[in-house]
Protein backbone atom coordinates (compact mmCIF):
# COMPACT_ATOMS: atom_id res chain seq x y z
CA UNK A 1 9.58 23.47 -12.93
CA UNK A 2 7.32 20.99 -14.97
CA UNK A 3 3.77 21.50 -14.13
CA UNK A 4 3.45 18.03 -13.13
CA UNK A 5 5.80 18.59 -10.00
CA UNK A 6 3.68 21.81 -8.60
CA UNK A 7 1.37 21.57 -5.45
CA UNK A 8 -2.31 21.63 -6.20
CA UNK A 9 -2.47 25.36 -4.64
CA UNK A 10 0.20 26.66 -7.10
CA UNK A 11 -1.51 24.93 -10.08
CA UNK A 12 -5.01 26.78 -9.19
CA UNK A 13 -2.86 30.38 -9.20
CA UNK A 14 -1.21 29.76 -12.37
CA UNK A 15 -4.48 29.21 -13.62
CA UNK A 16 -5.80 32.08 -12.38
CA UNK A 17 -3.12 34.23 -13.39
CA UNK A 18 -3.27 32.87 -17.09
CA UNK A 19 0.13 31.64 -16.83
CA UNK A 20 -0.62 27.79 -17.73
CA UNK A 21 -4.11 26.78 -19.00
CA UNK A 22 -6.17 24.05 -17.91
CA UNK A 23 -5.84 21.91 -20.70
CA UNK A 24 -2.40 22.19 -20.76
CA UNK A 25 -2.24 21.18 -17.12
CA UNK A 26 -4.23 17.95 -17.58
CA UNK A 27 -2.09 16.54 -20.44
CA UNK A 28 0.90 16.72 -18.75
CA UNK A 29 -0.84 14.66 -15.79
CA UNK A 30 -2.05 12.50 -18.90
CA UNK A 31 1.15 12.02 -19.98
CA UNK A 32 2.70 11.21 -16.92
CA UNK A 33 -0.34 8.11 -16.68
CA UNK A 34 1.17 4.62 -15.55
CA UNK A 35 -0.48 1.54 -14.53
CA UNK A 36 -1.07 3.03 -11.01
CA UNK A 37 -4.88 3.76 -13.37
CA UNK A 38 -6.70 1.54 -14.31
CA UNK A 39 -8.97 3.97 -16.05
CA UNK A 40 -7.79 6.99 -17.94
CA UNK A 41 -10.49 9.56 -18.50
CA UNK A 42 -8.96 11.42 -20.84
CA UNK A 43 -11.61 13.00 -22.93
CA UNK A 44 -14.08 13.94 -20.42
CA UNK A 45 -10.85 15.31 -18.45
CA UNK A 46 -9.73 17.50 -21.50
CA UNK A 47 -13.17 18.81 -22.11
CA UNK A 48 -13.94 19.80 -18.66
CA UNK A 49 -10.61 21.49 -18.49
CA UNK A 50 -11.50 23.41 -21.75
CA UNK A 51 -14.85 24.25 -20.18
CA UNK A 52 -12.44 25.73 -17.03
CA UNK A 53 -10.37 27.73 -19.65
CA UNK A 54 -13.54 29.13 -21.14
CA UNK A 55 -14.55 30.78 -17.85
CA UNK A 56 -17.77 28.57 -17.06
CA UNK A 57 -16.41 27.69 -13.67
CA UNK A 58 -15.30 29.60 -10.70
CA UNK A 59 -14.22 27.55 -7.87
CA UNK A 60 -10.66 28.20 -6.83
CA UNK A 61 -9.91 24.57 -7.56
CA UNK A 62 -11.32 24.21 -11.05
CA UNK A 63 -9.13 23.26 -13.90
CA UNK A 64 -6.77 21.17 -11.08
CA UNK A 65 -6.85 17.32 -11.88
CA UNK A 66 -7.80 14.71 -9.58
CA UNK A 67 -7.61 10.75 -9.36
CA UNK A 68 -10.19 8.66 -7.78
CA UNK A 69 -9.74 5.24 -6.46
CA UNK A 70 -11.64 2.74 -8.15
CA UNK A 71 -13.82 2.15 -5.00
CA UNK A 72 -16.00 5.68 -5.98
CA UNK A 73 -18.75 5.18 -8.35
CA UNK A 74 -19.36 6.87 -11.21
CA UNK A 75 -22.00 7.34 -14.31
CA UNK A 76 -19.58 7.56 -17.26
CA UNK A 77 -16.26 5.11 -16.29
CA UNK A 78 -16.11 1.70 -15.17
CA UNK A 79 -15.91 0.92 -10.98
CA UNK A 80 -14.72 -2.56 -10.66
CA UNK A 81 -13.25 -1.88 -6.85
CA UNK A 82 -10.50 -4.22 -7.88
CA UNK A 83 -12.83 -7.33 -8.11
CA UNK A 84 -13.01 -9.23 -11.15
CA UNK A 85 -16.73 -9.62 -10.10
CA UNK A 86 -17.23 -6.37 -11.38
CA UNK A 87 -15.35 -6.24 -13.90
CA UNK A 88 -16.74 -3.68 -16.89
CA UNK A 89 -19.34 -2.78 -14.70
CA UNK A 90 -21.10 1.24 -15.03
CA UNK A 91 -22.93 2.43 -12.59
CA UNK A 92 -26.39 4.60 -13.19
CA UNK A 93 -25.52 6.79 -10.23
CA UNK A 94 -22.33 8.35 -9.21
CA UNK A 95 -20.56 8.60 -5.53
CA UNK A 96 -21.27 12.46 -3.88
CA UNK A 97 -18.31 13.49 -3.47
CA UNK A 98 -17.57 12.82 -7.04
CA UNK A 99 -20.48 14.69 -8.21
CA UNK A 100 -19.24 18.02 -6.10
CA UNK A 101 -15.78 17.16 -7.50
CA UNK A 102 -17.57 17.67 -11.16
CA UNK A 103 -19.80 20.71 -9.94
CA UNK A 104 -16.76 22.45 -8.73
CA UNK A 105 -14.79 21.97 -12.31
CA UNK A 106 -12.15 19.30 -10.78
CA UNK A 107 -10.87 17.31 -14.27
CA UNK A 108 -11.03 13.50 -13.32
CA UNK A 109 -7.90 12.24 -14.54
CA UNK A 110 -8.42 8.50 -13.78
CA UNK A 111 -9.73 5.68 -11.33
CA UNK A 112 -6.91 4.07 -9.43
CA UNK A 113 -6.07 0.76 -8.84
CA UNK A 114 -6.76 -0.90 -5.63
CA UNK A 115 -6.66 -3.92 -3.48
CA UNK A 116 -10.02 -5.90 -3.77
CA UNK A 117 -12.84 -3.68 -2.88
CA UNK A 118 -10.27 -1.53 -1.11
CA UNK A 119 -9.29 -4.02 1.53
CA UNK A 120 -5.56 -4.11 1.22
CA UNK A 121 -2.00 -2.31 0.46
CA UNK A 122 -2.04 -1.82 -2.86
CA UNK A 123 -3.01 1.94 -4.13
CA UNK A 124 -2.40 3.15 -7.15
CA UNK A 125 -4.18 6.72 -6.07
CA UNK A 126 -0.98 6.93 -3.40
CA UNK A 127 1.59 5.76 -5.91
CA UNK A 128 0.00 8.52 -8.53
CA UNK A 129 0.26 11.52 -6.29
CA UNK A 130 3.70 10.53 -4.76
CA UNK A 131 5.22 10.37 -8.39
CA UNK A 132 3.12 13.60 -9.77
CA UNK A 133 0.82 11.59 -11.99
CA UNK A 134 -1.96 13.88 -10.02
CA UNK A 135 -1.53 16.93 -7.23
CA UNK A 136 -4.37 14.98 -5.86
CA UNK A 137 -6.81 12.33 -4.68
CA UNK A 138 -9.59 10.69 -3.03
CA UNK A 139 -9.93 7.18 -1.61
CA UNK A 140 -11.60 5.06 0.99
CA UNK A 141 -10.14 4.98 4.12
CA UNK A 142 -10.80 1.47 5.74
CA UNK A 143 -9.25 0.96 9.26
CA UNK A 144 -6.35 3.45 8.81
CA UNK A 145 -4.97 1.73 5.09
CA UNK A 146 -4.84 4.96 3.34
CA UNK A 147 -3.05 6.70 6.26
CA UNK A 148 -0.55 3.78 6.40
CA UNK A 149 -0.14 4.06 2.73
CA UNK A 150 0.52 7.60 2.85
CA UNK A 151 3.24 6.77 6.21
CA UNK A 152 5.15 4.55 3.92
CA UNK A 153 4.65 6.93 0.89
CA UNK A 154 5.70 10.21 1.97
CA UNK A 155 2.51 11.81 1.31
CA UNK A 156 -0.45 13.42 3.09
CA UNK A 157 -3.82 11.48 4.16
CA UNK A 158 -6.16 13.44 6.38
CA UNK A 159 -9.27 11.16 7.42
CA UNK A 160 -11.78 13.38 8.18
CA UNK A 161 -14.55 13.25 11.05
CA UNK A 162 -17.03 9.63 10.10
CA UNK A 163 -19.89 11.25 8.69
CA UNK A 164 -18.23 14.37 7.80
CA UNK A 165 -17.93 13.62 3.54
CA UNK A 166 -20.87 11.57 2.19
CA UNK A 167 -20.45 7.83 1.86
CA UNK A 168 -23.12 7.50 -0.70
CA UNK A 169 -21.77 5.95 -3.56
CA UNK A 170 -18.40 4.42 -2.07
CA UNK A 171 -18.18 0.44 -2.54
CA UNK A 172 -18.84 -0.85 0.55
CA UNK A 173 -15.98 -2.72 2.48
CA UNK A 174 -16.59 -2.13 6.62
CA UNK A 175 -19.37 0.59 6.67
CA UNK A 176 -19.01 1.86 9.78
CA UNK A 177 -15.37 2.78 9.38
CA UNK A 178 -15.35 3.35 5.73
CA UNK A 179 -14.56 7.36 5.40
CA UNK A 180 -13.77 9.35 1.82
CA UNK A 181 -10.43 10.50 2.44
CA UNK A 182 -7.97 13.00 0.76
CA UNK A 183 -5.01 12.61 0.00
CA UNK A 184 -2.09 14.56 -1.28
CA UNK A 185 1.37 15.57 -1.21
CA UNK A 186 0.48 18.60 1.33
CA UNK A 187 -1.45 19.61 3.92
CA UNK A 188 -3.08 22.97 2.13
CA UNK A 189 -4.00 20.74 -1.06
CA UNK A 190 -5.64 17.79 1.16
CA UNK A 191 -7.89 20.50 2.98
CA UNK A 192 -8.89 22.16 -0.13
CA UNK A 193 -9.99 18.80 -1.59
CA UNK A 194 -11.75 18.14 1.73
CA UNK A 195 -13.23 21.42 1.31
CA UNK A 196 -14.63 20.93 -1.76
CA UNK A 197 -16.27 17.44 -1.03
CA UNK A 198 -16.91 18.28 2.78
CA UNK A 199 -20.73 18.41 4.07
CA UNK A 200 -24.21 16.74 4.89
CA UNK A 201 -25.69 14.37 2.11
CA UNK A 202 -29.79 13.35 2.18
CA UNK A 203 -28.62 10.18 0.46
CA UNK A 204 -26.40 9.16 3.47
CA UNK A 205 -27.81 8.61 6.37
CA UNK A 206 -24.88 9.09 8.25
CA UNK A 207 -23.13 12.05 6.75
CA UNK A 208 -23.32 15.00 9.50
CA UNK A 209 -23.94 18.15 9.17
CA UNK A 210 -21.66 20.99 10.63
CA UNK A 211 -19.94 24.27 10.52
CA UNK A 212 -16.37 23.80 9.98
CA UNK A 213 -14.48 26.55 9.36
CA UNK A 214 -11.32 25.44 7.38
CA UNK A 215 -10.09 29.13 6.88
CA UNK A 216 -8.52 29.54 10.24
CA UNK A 217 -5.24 30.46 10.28
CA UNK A 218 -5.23 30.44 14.19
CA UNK A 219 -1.86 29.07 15.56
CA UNK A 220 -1.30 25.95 17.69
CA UNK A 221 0.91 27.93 20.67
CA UNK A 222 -1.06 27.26 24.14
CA UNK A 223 -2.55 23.90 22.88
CA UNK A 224 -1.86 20.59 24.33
CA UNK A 225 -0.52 17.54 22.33
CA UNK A 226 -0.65 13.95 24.10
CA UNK A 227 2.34 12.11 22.73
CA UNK A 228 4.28 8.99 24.10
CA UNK A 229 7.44 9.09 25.95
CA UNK A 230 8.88 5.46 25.63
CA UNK A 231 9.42 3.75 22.20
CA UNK A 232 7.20 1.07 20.78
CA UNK A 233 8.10 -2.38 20.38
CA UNK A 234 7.06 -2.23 17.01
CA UNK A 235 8.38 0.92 15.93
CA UNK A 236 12.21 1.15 14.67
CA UNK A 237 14.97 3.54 15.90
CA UNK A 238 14.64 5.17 12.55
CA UNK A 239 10.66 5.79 12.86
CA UNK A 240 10.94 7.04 16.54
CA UNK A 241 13.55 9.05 15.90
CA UNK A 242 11.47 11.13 13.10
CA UNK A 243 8.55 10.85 15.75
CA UNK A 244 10.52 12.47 18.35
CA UNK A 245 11.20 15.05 15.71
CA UNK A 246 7.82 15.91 14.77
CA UNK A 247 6.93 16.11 17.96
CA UNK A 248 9.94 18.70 18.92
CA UNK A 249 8.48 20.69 16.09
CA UNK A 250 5.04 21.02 17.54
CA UNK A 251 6.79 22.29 21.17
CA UNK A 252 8.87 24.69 19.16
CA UNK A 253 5.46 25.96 17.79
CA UNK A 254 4.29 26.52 21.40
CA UNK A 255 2.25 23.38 22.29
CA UNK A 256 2.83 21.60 25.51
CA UNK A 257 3.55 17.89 25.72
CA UNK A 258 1.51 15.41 28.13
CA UNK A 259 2.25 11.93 27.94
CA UNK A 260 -0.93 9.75 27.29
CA UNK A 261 -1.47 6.04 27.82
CA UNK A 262 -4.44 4.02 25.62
CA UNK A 263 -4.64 1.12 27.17
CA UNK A 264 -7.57 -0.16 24.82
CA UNK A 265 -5.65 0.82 21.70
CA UNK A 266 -3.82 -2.58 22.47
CA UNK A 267 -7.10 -4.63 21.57
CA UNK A 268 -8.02 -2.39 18.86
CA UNK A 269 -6.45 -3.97 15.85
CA UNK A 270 -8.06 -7.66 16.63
CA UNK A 271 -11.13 -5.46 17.47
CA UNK A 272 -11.10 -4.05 14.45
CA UNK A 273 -10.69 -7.66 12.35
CA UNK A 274 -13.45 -9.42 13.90
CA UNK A 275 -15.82 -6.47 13.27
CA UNK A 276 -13.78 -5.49 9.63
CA UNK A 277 -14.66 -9.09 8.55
CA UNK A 278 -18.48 -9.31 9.79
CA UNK A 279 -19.07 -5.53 7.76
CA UNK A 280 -17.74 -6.93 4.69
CA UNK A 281 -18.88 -10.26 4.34
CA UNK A 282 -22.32 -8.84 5.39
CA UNK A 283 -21.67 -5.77 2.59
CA UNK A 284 -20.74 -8.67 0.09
CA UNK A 285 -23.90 -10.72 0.71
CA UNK A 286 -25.20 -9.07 -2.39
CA UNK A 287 -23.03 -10.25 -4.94
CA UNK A 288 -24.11 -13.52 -5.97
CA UNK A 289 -24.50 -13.47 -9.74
CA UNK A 290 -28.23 -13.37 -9.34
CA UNK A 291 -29.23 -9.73 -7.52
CA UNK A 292 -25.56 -8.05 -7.93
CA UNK A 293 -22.01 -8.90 -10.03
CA UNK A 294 -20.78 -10.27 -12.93
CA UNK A 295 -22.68 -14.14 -13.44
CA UNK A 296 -21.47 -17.65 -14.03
CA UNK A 297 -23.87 -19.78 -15.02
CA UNK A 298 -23.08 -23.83 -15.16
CA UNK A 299 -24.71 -26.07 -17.82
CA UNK A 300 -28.11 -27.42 -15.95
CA UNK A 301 -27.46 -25.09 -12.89
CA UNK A 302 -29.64 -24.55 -10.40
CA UNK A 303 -29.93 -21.28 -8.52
CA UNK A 304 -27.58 -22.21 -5.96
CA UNK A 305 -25.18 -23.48 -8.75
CA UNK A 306 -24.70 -20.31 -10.00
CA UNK A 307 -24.23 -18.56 -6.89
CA UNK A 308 -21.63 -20.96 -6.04
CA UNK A 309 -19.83 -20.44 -9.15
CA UNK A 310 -20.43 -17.08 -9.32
CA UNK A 311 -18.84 -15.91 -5.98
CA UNK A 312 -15.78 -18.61 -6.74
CA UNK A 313 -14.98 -16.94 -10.06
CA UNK A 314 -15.50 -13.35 -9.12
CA UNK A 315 -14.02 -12.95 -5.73
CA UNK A 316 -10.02 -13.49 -4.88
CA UNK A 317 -8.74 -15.43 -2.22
CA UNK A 318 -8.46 -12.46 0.54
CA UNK A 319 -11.59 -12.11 -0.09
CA UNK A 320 -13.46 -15.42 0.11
CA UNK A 321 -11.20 -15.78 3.21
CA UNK A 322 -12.57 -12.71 4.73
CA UNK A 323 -16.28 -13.18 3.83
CA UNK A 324 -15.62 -16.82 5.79
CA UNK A 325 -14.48 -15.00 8.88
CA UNK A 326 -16.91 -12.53 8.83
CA UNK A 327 -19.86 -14.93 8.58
CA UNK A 328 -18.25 -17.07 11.35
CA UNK A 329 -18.12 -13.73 13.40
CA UNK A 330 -21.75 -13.46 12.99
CA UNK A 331 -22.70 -17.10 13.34
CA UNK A 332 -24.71 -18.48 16.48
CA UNK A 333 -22.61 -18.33 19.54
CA UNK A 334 -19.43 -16.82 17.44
CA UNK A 335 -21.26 -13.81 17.39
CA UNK A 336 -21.57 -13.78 21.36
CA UNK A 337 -18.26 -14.78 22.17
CA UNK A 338 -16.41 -12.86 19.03
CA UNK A 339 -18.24 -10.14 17.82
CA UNK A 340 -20.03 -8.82 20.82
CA UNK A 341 -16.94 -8.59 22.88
CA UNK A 342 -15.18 -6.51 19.50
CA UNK A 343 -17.63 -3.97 20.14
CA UNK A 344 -17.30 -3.59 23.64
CA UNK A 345 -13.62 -2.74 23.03
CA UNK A 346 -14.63 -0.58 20.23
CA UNK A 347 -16.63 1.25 23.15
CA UNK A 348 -13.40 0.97 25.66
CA UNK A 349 -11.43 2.65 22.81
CA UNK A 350 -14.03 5.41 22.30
CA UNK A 351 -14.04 6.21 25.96
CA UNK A 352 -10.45 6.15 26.42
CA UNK A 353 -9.83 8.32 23.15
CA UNK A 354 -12.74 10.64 24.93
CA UNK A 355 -11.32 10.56 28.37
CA UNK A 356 -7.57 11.69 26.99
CA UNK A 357 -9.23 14.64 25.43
CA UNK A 358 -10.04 16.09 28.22
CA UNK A 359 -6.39 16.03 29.49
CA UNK A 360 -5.45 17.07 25.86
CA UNK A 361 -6.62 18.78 22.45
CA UNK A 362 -5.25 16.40 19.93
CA UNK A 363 -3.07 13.34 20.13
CA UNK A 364 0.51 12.68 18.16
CA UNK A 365 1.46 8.80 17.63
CA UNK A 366 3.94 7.20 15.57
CA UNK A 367 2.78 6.79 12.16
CA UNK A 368 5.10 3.99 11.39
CA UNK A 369 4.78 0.82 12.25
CA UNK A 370 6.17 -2.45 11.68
CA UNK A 371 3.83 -4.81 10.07
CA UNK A 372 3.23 -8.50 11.54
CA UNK A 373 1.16 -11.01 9.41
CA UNK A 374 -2.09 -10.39 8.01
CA UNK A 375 -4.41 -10.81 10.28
CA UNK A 376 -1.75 -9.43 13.47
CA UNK A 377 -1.11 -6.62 11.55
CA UNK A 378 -1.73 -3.03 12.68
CA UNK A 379 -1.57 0.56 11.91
CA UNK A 380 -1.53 3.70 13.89
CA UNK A 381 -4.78 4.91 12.79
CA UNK A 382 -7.21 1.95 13.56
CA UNK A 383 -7.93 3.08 16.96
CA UNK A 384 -9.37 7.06 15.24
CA UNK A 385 -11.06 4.67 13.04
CA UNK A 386 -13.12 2.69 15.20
CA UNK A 387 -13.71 5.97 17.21
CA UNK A 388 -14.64 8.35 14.37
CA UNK A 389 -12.09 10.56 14.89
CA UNK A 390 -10.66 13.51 12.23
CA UNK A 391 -6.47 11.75 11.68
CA UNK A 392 -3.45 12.24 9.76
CA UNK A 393 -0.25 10.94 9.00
CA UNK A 394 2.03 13.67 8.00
CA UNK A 395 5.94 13.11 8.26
CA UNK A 396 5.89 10.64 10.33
CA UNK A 397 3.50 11.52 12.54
CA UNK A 398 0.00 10.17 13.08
CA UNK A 399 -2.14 12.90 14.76
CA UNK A 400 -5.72 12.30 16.06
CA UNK A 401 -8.14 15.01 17.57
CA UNK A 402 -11.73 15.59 19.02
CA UNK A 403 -15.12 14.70 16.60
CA UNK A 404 -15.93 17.50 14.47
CA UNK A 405 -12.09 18.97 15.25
CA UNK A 406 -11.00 18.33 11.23
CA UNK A 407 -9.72 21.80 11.25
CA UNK A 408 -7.24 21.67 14.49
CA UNK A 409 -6.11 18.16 12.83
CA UNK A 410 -5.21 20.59 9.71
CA UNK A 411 -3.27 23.01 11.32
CA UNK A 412 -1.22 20.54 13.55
CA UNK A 413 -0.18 18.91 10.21
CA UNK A 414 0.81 22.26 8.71
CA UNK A 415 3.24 22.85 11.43
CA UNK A 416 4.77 19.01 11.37
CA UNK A 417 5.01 19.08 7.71
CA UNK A 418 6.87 22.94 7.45
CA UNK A 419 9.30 21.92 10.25
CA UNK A 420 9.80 18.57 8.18
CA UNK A 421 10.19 20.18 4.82
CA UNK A 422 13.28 22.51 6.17
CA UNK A 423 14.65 19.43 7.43
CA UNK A 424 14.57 18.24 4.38
């Protein structure tokens, strides 16, 4: 088997064993590069590798490659975030999670491509570790995207707990559901990323700190799954029927079935637009050519001039059509008759998610869903998002649990995805 095609956990023991180096193991993922990078980091990759194979790092990880979306900072590459606003620019700090990344001896392959600043479908960091460009990666998750993108994929996302992996140094799209996610084509490899990135930051206010043990091994028998008995308009025979599957997998394990009802989860997804687009055009305010981004400046311009221009040359037109919504949202008596009442469903959501757990100890949806248009679309994971909540799609499946309960969402996912892979 090429080493390319190995899981992230069977790279680290063939590194351990001496049975493939690490430089070795980061060419092939070189070679393999396509245009799902934007930014190959080739030489720093190769000499951190040769640092591994020299014995100056010990994590179990170290020597495995990984691929960042282009929405994580960093010192030495370019972070455009898929904006030609900016475009070349290097930051003078670098995101936390990609600094423990480095201190653990993780090679950074590459940035991946992504919709501007992360607000969209397109993810080069999914199509990379679906076609074994990279065992591994770590994006933004934004209102369930990256767990839709890894439905449709056939990989692994696992949004942890808000708070739970610094934000510091993530481009900003909609802070308060913005989460550093990981993402892979396993369970086991997407918790030891998380592992390695998991923890309480001083430069983010709103990273948590707790004691999560991700080494239990404890089984799922005796625990209670909410699921849903009747189909979903917007979910097809084919989708339900792998549903139904998954969840038959996590009886078999010896978890009882109660059906749940989320009432509020049917206002989440316009919830979750009005309050999406007042986060990021309020998160965009600073790029105007003068403070922040890449400038245009017009022959006799004013200030204003080149703000104008500025913002019209650097941002795309999903974009400057969100940042208009937004600031509507947040506009005198939009923001009362709009915004306000967003948040009071994101409370209604919180409380129902809060009231089913005490009925149940995680909860299984579809993870596929039909899209609509843009702005009816929705995913299975925006309700966990405006909530806070630990999720995962895994083989159809989109499983939610508790705050703080990463480790439980881990172990469901283990038993849906081993069940799934015998299918197979």
């Amino acid at each position: 088997m090429h080493l390319t095609q190995l899981t992230a956990g069977e790279m680290a023991a063939k590194l351990r064993a001496g049975q493939a180096s690490a430089v070795e193991l980061v060419q092939a993922h070189l070679d393999a590069a396509s245009t799902a990078f934007v930014y190959i980091n080739a030489d720093e990759a190769l000499a951190v590798a040769a640092d591994v194979d020299a014995g100056k790092y010990d994590h179990p990880l170290a020597g495995v490659p990984v691929v960042l979306a282009d929405v994580l900072v960093t010192k030495n590459m370019p972070t455009a975030a898929g904006s030609a606003y900016l475009d070349g620019w290097v930051a003078p700090y670098e995101a936390t999670a990609v600094a423990r990344l480095r201190d653990a001896g993780l090679p950074i392959l590459a940035k991946a491509r992504v919709s501007e600043f992360g607000m969209g479908h397109d993810s080069g960091a999914h199509e990379a570790v679906a076609h074994y460009q990279a065992p591994f990666a770590v994006v933004s998750d934004t209102a369930g995207t990256a767990r839709h993108i890894a439905s449709e994929t056939g990989i692994v996302a696992v949004k942890p707990t808000y708070g739970a992996i610094s934000r510091f140094g993530v481009v900003a799209a909609v802070s308060s559901m913005d989460t550093v996610t990981p993402i892979a084509r396993n369970t086991a490899d997407a918790k030891a990323l998380h592992q390695v990135m998991v923890g309480a930051d001083e430069l983010d206010p709103t990273s948590v700190e707790y004691n999560w043990d991700f080494s239990s091994e404890a089984a799922v028998a005796g625990g209670t799954i909410g699921v849903f008995n009747d189909q979903p308009a917007n979910v097809t025979d084919d989708a339900w029927a792998t549903y139904q599957a998954g969840v038959k997998s996590l009886q078999d394990a010896g978890m009882t079935t109660k059906q749940v009802t989320m009432d509020a989860l049917e206002q989440a997804a316009q919830a979750a637009h009005v309050i999406g687009a007042a986060e990021f055009s309020a998160n965009l305010a600073k790029f105007d050519g003068i403070r922040f981004g890449n400038r245009v400046t017009p022959d006799n311009g004013t200030v204003q001039d080149v703000i104008t221009a500025s913002r019209g040359a650097g941002f795309g037109y999903q974009t400057k059509r969100r940042i208009i919504v937004g600031t509507h949202m947040l506009s005198s008596g939009t923001i009362e008759s709009h915004f306000y009442p967003a948040q009071k469903v994101r409370t209604a959501v919180i409380n129902e998610y809060n009231s089913a757990f005490n009925a149940v100890d995680a909860i299984a949806v579809p993870a596929n869903i039909q899209q609509g248009e843009e702005y009816e679309s929705t995913n299975a994971g925006i309700g966990a998002s405006l909530a806070g909540l630990p999720a995962a799609s895994v083989a159809g499946l989109h499983i939610c649990a508790p705050t703080y309960a990463d480790e439980l969402v881990y172990r469901i996912s283990a038993v849906v995805e081993s069940t799934a892979g015998a299918a197979a």
